[in-house]
C-alpha atoms as a PDB file:
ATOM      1  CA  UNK A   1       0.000   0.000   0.000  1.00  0.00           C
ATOM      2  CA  UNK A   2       1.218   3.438  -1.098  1.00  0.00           C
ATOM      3  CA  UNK A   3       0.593   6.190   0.878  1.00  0.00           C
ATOM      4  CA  UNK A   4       0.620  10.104   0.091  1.00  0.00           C
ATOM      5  CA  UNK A   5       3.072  12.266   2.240  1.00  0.00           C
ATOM      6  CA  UNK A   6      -0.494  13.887   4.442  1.00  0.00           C
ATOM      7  CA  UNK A   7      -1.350  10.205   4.752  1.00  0.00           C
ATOM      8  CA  UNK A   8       1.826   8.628   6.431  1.00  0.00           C
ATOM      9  CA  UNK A   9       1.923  11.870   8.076  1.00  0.00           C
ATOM     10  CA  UNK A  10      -1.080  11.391   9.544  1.00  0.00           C
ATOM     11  CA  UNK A  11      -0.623   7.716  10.160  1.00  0.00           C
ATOM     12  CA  UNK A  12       2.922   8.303  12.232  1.00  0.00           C
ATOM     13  CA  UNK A  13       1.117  11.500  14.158  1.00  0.00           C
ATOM     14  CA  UNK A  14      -1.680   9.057  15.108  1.00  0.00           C
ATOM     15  CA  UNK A  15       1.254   5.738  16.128  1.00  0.00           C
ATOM     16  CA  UNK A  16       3.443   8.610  17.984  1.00  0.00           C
ATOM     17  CA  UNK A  17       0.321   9.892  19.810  1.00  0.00           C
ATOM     18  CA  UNK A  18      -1.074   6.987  21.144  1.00  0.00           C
ATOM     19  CA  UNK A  19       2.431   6.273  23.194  1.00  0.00           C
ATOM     20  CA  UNK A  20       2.891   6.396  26.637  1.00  0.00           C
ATOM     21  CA  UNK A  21       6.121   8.589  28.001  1.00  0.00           C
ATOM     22  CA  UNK A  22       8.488   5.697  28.023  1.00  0.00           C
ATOM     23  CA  UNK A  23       8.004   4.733  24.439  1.00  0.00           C
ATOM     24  CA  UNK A  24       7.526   8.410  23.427  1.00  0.00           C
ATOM     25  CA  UNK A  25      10.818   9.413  24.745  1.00  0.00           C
ATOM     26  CA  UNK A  26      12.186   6.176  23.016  1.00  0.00           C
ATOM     27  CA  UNK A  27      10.756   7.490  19.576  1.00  0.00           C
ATOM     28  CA  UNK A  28      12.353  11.288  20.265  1.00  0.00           C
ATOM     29  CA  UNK A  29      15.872   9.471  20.643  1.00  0.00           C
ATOM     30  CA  UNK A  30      15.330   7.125  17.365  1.00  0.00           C
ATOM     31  CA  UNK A  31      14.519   9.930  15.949  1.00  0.00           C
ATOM     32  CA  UNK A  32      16.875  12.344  16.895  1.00  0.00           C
ATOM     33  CA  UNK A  33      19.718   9.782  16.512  1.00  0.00           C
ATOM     34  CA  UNK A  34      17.948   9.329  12.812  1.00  0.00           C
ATOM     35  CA  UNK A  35      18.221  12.702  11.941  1.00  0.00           C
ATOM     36  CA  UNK A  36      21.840  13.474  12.918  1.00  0.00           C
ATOM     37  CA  UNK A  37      22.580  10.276  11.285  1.00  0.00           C
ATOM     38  CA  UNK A  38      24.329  12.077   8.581  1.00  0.00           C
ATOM     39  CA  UNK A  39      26.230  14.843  10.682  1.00  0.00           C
ATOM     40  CA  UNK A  40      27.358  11.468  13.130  1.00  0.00           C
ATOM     41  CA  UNK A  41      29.464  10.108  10.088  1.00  0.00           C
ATOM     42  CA  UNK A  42      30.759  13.545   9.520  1.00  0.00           C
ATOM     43  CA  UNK A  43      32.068  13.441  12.974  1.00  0.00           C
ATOM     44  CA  UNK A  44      33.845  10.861  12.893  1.00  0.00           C
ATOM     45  CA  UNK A  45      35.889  11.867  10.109  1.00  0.00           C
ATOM     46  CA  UNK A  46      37.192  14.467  12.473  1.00  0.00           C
ATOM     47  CA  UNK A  47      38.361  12.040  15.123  1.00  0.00           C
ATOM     48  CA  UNK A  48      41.940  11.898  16.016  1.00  0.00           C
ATOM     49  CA  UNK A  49      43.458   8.087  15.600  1.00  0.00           C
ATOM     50  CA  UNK A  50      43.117   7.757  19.608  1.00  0.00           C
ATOM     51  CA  UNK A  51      39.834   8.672  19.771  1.00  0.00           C
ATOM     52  CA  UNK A  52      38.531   6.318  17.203  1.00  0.00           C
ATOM     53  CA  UNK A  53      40.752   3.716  18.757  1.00  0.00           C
ATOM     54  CA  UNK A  54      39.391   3.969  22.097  1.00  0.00           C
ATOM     55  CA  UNK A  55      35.911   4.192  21.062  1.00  0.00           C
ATOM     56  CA  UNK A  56      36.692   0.756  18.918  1.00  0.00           C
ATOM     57  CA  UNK A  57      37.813  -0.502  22.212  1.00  0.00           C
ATOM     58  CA  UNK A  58      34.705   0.866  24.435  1.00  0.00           C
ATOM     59  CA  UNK A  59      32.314  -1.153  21.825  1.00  0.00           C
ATOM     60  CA  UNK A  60      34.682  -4.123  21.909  1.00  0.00           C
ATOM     61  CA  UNK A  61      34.656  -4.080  25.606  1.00  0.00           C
ATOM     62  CA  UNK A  62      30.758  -3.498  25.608  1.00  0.00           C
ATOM     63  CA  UNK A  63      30.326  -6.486  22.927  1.00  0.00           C
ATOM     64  CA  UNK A  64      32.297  -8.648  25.094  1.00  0.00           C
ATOM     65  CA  UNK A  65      29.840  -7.895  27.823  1.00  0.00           C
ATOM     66  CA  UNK A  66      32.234  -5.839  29.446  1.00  0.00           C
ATOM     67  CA  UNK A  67      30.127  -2.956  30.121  1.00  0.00           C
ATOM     68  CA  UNK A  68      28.671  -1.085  33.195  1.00  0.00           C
ATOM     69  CA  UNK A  69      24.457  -0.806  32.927  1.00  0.00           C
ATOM     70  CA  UNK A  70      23.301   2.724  32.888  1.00  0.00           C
ATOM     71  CA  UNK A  71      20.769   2.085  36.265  1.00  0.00           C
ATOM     72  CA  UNK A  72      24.035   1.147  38.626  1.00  0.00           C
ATOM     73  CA  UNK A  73      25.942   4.234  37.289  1.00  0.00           C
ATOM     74  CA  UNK A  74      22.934   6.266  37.910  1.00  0.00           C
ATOM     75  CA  UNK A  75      22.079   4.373  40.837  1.00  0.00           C
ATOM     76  CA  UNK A  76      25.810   4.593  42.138  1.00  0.00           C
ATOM     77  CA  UNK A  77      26.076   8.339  41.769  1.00  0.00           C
ATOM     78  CA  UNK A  78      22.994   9.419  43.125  1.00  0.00           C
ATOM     79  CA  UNK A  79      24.552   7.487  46.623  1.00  0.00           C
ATOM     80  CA  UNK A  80      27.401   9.657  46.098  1.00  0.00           C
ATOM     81  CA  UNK A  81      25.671  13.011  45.352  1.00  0.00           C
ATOM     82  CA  UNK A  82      22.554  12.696  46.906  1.00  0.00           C
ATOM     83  CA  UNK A  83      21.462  16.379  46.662  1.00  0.00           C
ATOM     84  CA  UNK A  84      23.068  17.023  43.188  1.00  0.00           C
END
């Protein structure tokens, strides 16, 4: 089915609005992310050799299962900083 710009506008207005917060802030950051896609490759490109070697090594680490999960950072932090 082929739709006409107004109707998949439409359509992803109507998807979008029926979220709940969670979700809805989920779409904002696909989106966001979607839209910067093309400035994100153009920053990379300005990367020094260490930069893009340690960020090869962060997603290594985090593919290995290496990684920290965002909640005990937070979580961790607010302990230390309680009124921050």
């Amino acid at each position: 089915m082929v739709m006409d710009t107004s109707e998949l506008k439409l359509r992803i207005f109507r998807e979008i609005d029926s979220l709940e917060q969670g979700k809805l802030q989920e779409v904002y950051g696909f989106l966001q992310n979607f839209l910067r896609s093309d400035k994100d490759i153009d920053d990379w490109d300005t990367l020094t050799v260490s930069q893009k070697e340690g960020l090869q090594n962060a997603i290594n680490d985090l593919d290995a299962g290496e990684g920290i999960v965002h909640e005990d950072v937070v979580s961790k932090y607010r302990k230390k900083y309680p009124n921050d």
